[in-house]
Protein backbone atom coordinates (compact mmCIF):
# COMPACT_ATOMS: atom_id res chain seq x y z
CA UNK A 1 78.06 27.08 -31.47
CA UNK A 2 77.10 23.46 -30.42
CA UNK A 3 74.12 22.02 -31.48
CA UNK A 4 70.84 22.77 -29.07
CA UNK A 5 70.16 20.57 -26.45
CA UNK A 6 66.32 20.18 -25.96
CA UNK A 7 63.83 19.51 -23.09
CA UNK A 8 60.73 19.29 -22.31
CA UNK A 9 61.10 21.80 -19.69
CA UNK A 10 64.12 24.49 -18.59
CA UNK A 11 63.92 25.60 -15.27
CA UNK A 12 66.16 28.63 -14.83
CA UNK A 13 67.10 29.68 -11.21
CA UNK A 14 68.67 27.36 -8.68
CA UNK A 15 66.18 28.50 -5.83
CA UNK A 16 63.95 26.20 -3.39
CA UNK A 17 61.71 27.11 -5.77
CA UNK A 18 63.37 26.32 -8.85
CA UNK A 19 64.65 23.24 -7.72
CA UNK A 20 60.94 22.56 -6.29
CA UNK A 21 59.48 23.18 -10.05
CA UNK A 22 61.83 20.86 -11.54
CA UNK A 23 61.38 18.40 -9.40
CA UNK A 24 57.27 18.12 -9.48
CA UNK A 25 57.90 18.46 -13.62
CA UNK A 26 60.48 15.06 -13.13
CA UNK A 27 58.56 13.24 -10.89
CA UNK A 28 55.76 13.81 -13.70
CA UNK A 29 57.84 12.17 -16.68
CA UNK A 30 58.84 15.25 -18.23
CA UNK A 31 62.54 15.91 -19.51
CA UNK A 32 64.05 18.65 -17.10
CA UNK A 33 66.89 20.58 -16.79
CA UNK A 34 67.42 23.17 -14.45
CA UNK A 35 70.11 26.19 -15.15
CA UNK A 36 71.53 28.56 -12.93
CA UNK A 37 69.86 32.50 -13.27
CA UNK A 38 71.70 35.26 -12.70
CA UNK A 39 70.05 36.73 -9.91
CA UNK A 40 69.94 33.24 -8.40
CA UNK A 41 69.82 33.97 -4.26
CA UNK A 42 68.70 37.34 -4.81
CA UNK A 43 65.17 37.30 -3.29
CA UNK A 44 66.18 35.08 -0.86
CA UNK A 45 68.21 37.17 1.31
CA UNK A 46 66.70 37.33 4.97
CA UNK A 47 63.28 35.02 3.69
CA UNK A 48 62.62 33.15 7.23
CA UNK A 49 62.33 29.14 7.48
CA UNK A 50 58.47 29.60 8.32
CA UNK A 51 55.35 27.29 7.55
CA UNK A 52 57.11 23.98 7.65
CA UNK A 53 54.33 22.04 9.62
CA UNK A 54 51.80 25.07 9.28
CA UNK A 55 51.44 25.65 5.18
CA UNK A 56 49.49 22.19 3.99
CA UNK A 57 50.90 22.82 0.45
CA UNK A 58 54.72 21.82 1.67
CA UNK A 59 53.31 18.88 3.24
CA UNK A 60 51.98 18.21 -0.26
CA UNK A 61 54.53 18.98 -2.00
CA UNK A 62 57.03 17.04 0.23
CA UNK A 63 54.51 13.90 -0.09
CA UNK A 64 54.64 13.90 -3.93
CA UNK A 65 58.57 14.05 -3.75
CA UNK A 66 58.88 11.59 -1.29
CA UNK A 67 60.65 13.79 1.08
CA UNK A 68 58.64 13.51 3.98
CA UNK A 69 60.61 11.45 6.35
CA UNK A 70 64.00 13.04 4.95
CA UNK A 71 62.89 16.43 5.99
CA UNK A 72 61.62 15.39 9.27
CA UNK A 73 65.43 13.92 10.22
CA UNK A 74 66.55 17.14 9.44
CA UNK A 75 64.30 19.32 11.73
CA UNK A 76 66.18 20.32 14.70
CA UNK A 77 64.20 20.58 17.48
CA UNK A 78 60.95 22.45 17.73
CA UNK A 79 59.95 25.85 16.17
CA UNK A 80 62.20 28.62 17.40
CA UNK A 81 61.20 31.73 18.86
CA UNK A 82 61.64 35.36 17.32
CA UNK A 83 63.47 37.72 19.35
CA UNK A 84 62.54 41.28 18.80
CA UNK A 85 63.98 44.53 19.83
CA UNK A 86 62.10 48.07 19.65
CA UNK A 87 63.53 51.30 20.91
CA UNK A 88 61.79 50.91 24.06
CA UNK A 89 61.63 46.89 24.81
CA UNK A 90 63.15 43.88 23.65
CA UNK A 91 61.18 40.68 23.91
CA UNK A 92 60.43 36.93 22.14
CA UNK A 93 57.17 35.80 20.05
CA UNK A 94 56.77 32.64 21.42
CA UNK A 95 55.49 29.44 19.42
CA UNK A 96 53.90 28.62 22.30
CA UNK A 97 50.29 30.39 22.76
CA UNK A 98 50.34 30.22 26.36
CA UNK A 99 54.03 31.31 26.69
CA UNK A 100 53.69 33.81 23.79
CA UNK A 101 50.57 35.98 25.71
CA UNK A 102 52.80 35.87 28.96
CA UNK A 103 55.77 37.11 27.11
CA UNK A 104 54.06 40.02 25.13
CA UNK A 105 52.01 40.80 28.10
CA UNK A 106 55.00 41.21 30.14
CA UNK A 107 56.25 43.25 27.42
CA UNK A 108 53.13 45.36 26.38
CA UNK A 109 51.39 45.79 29.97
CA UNK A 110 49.83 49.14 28.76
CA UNK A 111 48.11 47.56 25.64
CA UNK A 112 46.78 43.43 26.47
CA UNK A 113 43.41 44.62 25.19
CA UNK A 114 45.06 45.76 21.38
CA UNK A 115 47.43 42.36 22.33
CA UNK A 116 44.31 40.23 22.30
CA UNK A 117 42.45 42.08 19.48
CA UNK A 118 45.40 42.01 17.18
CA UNK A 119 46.50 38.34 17.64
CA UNK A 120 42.81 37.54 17.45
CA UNK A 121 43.04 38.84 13.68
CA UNK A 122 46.23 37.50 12.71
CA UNK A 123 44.44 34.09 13.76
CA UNK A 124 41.25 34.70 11.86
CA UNK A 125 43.00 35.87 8.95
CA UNK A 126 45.76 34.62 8.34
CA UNK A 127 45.05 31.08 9.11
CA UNK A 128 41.72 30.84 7.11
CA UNK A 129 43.86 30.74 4.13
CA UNK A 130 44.36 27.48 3.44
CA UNK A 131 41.74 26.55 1.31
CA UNK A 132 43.56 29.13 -1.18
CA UNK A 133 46.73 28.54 -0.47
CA UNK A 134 46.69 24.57 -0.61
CA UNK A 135 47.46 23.98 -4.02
CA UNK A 136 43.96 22.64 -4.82
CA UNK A 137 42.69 26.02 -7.21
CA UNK A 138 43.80 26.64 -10.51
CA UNK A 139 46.38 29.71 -10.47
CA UNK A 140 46.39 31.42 -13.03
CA UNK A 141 42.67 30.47 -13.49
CA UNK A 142 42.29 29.65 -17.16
CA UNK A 143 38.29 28.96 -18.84
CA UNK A 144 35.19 29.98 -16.96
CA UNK A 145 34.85 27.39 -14.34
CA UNK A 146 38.10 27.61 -13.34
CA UNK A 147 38.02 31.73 -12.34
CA UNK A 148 34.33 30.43 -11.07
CA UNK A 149 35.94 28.21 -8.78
CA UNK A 150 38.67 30.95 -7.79
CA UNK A 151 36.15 33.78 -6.96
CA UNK A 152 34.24 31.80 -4.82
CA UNK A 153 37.00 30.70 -2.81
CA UNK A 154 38.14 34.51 -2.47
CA UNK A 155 34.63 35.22 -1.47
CA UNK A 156 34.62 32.39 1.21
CA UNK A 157 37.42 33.30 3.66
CA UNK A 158 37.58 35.24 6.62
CA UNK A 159 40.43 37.74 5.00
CA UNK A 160 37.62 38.90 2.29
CA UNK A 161 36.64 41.29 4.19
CA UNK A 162 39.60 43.23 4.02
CA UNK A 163 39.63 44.46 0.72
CA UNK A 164 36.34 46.22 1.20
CA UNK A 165 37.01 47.31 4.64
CA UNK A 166 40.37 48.55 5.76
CA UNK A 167 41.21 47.18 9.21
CA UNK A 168 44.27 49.06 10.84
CA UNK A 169 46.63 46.83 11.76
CA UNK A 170 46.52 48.43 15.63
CA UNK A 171 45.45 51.18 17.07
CA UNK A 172 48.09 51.39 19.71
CA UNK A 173 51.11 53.21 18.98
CA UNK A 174 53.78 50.42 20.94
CA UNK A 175 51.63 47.66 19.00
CA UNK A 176 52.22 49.27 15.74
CA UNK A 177 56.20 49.44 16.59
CA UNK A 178 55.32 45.54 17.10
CA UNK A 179 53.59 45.03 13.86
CA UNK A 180 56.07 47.07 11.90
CA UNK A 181 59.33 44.55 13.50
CA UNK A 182 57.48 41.59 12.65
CA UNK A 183 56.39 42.16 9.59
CA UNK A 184 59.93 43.43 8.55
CA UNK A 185 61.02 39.83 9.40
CA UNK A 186 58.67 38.16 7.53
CA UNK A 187 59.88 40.27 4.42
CA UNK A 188 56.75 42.35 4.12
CA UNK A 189 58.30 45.81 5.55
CA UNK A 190 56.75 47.83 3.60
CA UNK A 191 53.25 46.92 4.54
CA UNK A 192 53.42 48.18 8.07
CA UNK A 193 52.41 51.67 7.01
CA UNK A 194 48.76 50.61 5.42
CA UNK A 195 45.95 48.72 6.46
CA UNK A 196 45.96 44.42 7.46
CA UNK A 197 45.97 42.89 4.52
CA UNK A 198 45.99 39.06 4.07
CA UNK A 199 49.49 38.19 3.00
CA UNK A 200 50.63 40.12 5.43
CA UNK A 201 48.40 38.42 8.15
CA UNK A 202 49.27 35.21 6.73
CA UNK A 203 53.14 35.50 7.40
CA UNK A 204 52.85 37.21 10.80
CA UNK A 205 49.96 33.81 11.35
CA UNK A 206 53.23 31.79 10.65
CA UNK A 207 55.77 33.38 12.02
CA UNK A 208 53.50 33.63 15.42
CA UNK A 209 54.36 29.34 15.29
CA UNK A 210 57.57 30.00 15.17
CA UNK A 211 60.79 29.51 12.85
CA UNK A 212 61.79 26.12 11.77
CA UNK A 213 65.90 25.04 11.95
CA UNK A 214 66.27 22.52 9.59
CA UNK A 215 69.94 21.42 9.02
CA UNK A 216 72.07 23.53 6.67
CA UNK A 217 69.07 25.86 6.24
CA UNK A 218 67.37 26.66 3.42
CA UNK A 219 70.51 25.39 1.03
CA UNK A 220 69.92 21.68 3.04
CA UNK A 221 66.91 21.51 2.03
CA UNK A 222 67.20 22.28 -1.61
CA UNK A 223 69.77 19.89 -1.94
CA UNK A 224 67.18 17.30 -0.71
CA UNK A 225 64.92 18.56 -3.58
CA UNK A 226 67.75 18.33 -6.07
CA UNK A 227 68.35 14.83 -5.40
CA UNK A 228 64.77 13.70 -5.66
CA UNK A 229 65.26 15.73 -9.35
CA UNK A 230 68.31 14.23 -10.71
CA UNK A 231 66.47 10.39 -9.30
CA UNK A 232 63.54 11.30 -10.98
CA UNK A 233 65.47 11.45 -14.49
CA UNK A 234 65.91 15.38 -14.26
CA UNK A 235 69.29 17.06 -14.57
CA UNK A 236 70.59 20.50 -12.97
CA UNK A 237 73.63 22.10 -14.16
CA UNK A 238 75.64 24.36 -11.61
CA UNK A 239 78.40 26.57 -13.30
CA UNK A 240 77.04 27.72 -16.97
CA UNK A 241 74.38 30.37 -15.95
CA UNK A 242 71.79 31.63 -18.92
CA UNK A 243 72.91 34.65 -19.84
CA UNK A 244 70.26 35.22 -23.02
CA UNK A 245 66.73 34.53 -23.96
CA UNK A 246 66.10 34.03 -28.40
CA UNK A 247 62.34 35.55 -28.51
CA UNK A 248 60.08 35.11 -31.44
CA UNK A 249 56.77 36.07 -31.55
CA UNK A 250 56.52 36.43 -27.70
CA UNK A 251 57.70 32.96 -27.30
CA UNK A 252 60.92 31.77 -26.29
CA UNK A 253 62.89 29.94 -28.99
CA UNK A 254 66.34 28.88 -27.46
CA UNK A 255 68.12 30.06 -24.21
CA UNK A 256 71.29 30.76 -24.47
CA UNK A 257 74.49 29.81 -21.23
CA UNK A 258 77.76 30.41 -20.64
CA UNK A 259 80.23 28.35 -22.80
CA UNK A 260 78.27 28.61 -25.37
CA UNK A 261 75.80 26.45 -24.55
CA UNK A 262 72.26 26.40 -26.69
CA UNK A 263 69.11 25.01 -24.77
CA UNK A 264 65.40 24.96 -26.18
CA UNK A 265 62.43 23.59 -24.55
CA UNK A 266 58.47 23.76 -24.82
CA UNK A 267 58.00 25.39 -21.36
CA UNK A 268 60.46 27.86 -19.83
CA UNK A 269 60.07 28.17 -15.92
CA UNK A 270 61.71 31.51 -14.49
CA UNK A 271 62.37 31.94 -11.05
CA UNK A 272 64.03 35.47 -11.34
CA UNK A 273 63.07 39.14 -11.18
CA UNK A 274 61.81 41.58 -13.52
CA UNK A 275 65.11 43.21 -14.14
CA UNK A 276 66.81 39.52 -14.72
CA UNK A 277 63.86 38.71 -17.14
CA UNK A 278 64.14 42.37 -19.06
CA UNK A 279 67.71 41.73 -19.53
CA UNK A 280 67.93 38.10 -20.54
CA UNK A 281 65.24 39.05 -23.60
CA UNK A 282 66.85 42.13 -24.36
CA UNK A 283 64.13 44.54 -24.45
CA UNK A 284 61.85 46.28 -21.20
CA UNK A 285 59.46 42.81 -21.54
CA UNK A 286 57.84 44.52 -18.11
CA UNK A 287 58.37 47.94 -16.40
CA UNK A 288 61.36 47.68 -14.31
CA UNK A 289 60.73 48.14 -10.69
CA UNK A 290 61.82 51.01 -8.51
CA UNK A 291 64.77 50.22 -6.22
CA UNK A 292 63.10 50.87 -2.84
CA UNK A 293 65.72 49.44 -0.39
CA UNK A 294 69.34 47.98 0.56
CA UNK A 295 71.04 45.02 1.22
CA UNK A 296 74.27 45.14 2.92
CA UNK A 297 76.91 42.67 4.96
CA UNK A 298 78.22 43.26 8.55
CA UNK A 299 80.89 41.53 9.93
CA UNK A 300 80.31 41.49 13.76
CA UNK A 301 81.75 38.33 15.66
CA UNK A 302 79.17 35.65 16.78
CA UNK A 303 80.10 36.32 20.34
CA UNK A 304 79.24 39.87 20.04
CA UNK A 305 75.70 39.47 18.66
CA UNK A 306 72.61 40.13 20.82
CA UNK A 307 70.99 36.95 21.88
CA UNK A 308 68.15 34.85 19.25
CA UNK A 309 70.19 35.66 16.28
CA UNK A 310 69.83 32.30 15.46
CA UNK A 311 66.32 33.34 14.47
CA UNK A 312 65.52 36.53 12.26
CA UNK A 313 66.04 39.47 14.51
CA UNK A 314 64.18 43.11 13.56
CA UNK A 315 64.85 46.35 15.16
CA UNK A 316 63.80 50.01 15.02
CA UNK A 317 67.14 51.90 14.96
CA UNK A 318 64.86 54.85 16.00
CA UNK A 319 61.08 55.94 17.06
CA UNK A 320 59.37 56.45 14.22
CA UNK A 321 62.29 55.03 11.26
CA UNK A 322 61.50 52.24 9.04
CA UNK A 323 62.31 48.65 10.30
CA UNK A 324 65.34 46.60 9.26
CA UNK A 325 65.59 43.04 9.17
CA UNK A 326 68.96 41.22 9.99
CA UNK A 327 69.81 37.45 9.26
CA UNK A 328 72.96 35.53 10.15
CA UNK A 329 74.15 33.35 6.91
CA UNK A 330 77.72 32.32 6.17
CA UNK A 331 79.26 33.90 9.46
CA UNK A 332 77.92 37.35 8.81
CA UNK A 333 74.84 39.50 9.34
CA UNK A 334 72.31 40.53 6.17
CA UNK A 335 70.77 43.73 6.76
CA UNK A 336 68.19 44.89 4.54
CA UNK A 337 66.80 48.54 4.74
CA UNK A 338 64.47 51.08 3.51
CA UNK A 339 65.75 54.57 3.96
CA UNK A 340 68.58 56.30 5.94
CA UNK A 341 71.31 53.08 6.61
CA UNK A 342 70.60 51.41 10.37
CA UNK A 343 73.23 52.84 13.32
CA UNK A 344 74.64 49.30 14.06
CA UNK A 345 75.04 50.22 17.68
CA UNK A 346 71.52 49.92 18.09
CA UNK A 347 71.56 46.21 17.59
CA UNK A 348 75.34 45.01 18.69
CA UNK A 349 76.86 48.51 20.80
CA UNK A 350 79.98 48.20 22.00
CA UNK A 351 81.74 47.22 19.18
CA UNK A 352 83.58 48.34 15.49
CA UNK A 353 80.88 46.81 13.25
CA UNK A 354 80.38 48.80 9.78
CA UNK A 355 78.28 47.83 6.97
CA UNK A 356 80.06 45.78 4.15
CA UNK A 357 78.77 45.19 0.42
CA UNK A 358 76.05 47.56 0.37
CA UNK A 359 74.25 46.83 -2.72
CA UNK A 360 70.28 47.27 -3.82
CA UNK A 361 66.89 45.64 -3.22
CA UNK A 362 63.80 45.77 -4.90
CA UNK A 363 60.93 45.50 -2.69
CA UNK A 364 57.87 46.34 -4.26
CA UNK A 365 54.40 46.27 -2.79
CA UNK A 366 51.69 43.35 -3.78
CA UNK A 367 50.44 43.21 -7.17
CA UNK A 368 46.62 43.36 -8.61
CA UNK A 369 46.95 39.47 -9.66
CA UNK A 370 44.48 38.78 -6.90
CA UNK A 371 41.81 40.58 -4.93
CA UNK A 372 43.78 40.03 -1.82
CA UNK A 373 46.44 40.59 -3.18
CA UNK A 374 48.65 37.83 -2.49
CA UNK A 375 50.69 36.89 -5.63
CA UNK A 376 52.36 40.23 -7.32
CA UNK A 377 52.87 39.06 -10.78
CA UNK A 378 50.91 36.28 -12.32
CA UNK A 379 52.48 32.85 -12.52
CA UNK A 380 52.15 32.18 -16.49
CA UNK A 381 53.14 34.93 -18.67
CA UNK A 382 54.06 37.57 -20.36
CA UNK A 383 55.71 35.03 -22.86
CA UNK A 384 53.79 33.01 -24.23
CA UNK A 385 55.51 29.75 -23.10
CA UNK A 386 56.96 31.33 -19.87
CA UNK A 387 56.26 30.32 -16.14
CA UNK A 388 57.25 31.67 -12.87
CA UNK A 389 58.22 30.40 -9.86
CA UNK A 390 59.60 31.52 -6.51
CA UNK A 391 59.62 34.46 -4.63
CA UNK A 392 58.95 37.19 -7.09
CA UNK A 393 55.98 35.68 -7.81
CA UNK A 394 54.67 35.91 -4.20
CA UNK A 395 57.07 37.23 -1.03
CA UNK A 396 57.21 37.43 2.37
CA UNK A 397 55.28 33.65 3.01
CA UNK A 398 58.29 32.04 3.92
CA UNK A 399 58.57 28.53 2.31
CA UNK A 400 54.87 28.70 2.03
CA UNK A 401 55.54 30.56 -0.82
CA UNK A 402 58.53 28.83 -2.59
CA UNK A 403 56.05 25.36 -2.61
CA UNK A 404 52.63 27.07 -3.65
CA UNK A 405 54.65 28.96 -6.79
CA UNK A 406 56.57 25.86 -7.82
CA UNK A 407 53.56 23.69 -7.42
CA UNK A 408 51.57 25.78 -9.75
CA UNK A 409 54.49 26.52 -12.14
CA UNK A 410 54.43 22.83 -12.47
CA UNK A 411 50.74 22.63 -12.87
CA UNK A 412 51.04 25.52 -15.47
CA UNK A 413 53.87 23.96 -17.05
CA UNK A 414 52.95 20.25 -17.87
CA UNK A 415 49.26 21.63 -19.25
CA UNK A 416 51.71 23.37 -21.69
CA UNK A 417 54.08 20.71 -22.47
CA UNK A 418 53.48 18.64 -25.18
CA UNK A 419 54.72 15.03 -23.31
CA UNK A 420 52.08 14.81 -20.50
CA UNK A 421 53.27 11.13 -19.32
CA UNK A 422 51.88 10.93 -16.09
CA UNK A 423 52.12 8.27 -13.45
């Protein structure tokens, strides 16, 4: 085997977030390579293009990259619309306020009280989030001050309130279809059945602006990001995956890639799952989680597709069943599931359309990291040198999410790293 290349930093995954991590480490003077995972893409499937003028840590991130005016030339038009369907109605969640209460009034006569109510919330909560979401507290919060700093900020926003008293989401049963839909397009499914919680009133806060098009999606804007890494002095490699993790003494020694290739570094970021992580060490590192849904591929020709499926779409194949989100990507539809497999001739009748590729998802619920539960597994840790990234460490906040973990993976990461040449 070849002698061991070294960095000050491997970033494994070729994510947004990844890519985002390595980036903030380069533009900081550390020596970066990013390598590809093997569940690269995983997480992603069906994660909407939300929070791209809304979330104040992309516009910080983007700033610090210099990627401000590149993005903007790639932002097609404004904010798009979400079309919806439910057994009984199909509508669109304007960006628009004014457009949006004429829309879901037209579509909820029977319930514009709960309408006003429930939107009033989603506004309250899920927008008074910034100040912990915005990049400016220290996550995890090492030393006194710093968890100090972190309670109090917990303490001072208008979400608080739900962890000590559950708020139903609605008490209307149509508005609780409605809730259900959209948060099975923001990629929280799974939290339709409890109480409002924040990150879940966060994402439906940005997906009520809308969903951004930006020019070859989410894979445009990465490679934005991985140009800004490579002319920052980082590198990213793009066919030798890792495929193994040397461990001693809960620190990572050397990672090992295809070819043969031998990497070590100080500071290991991850942008992977649990079940990637377990297997790349060797050994159950953390409790594998339970398989709780599935992803599969439809073919169904674009001309054949309901209308707004240039947007996330969710349905309810039936009164009462568990939502499922569909995305178009590479000429096909994703559908992700929880439960008995959709009836395609809900969404697109009239045609042949089967499900392709079925293979599984993990979604589990929100973690204990934080009291409102926002980030499911902690950003440093368990290894001792190890970082995460990306949406395993927080889901369902569209790129809100990808920027806030890779921003404090690269916080996390130069504290740990040896070489902290700043600008």
């Amino acid at each position: 085997m070849s002698t061991a290349e070294h960095y000050d930093v491997v970033v494994v995954g070729r994510s947004l977030a990844a890519l985002l991590a390595a980036a903030l480490l380069a533009r900081r003077k550390l020596r970066v390579r990013a390598l590809p995972c093997p569940s690269d893409g995983l997480d992603e499937v069906g994660e909407p293009l939300f929070g791209l003028k809304t979330a104040p840590i992309v516009q910080r991130v983007l700033e610090e990259l210099g990627l401000v005016h590149a993005v903007r030339t790639k932002v097609d038009g404004g904010p798009d619309p979400v079309a919806v369907a439910l057994p009984d109605r199909r509508f669109t969640l304007e960006p628009e306020l004014t457009a949006r209460g004429r829309e879901l009034g037209r579509a909820f006569p029977e319930a514009r009280a709960g309408l006003l109510g429930l939107f009033g919330r989603i506004e309250g909560y899920g927008g008074g989030l910034d100040a912990l979401l915005g990049g400016d507290l220290e996550l995890p919060a090492e030393g006194i001050a710093a968890r100090i700093a972190l309670r109090r900020a917990f303490a001072g926003v208008p979400a608080h309130q739900l962890g000590a008293h559950p708020i139903p989401w609605a008490e209307d049963e149509s508005l609780r279809a409605l809730v259900s839909a959209l948060l099975a397009v923001a990629g929280r499914a799974d939290e339709a059945r409890g109480s409002m919680n924040a990150a879940g009133a966060r994402a439906l806060w940005h997906l009520a602006h809308g969903v951004d098009r930006i020019r070859g999606g989410r894979a445009g804007l990465a490679e934005l990001v991985e140009e800004k890494l490579r002319a920052h002095g980082g590198d990213a490699e793009l066919r030798r995956p890792v495929v193994g993790f040397e461990v001693k003494r809960r620190r990572i020694t050397a990672l090992l890639a295809a070819g043969e290739r031998r990497y070590t570094a100080e500071v290991v970021v991850f942008a992977g799952d649990d079940t990637t992580l377990n297997r790349l060490v060797g050994e159950p590192l953390v409790r594998a989680p339970v398989v709780s849904a599935q992803v599969a591929r439809a073919a169904v020709p674009p001309e054949l597709r309901p209308g707004g499926l240039r947007d996330p779409c969710a349905w309810l194949p039936s009164p009462g069943a568990p939502p499922c989100l569909v995305r178009p990507e590479n000429g096909d539809l994703w559908l992700t599931w929880s439960g008995a497999p959709p009836c395609l001739e809900t969404l697109v009748p009239f045609t042949d359309a089967r499900l392709l590729d079925i293979a599984p998802r993990v979604l589990p619920g929100p973690g204990s990291v934080d009291p409102l539960g926002l980030f499911r597994v902690p950003v440093r840790g368990p290894l001792r040198n190890l970082v995460r990234t990306g949406a395993w460490v927080v889901r369902g906040l569209g790129l809100e999410g990808d920027f806030l973990t890779a921003w404090h993976a690269a916080q996390v990461a130069a504290r740990l790293a040896p070489r902290r040449r700043f600008r």
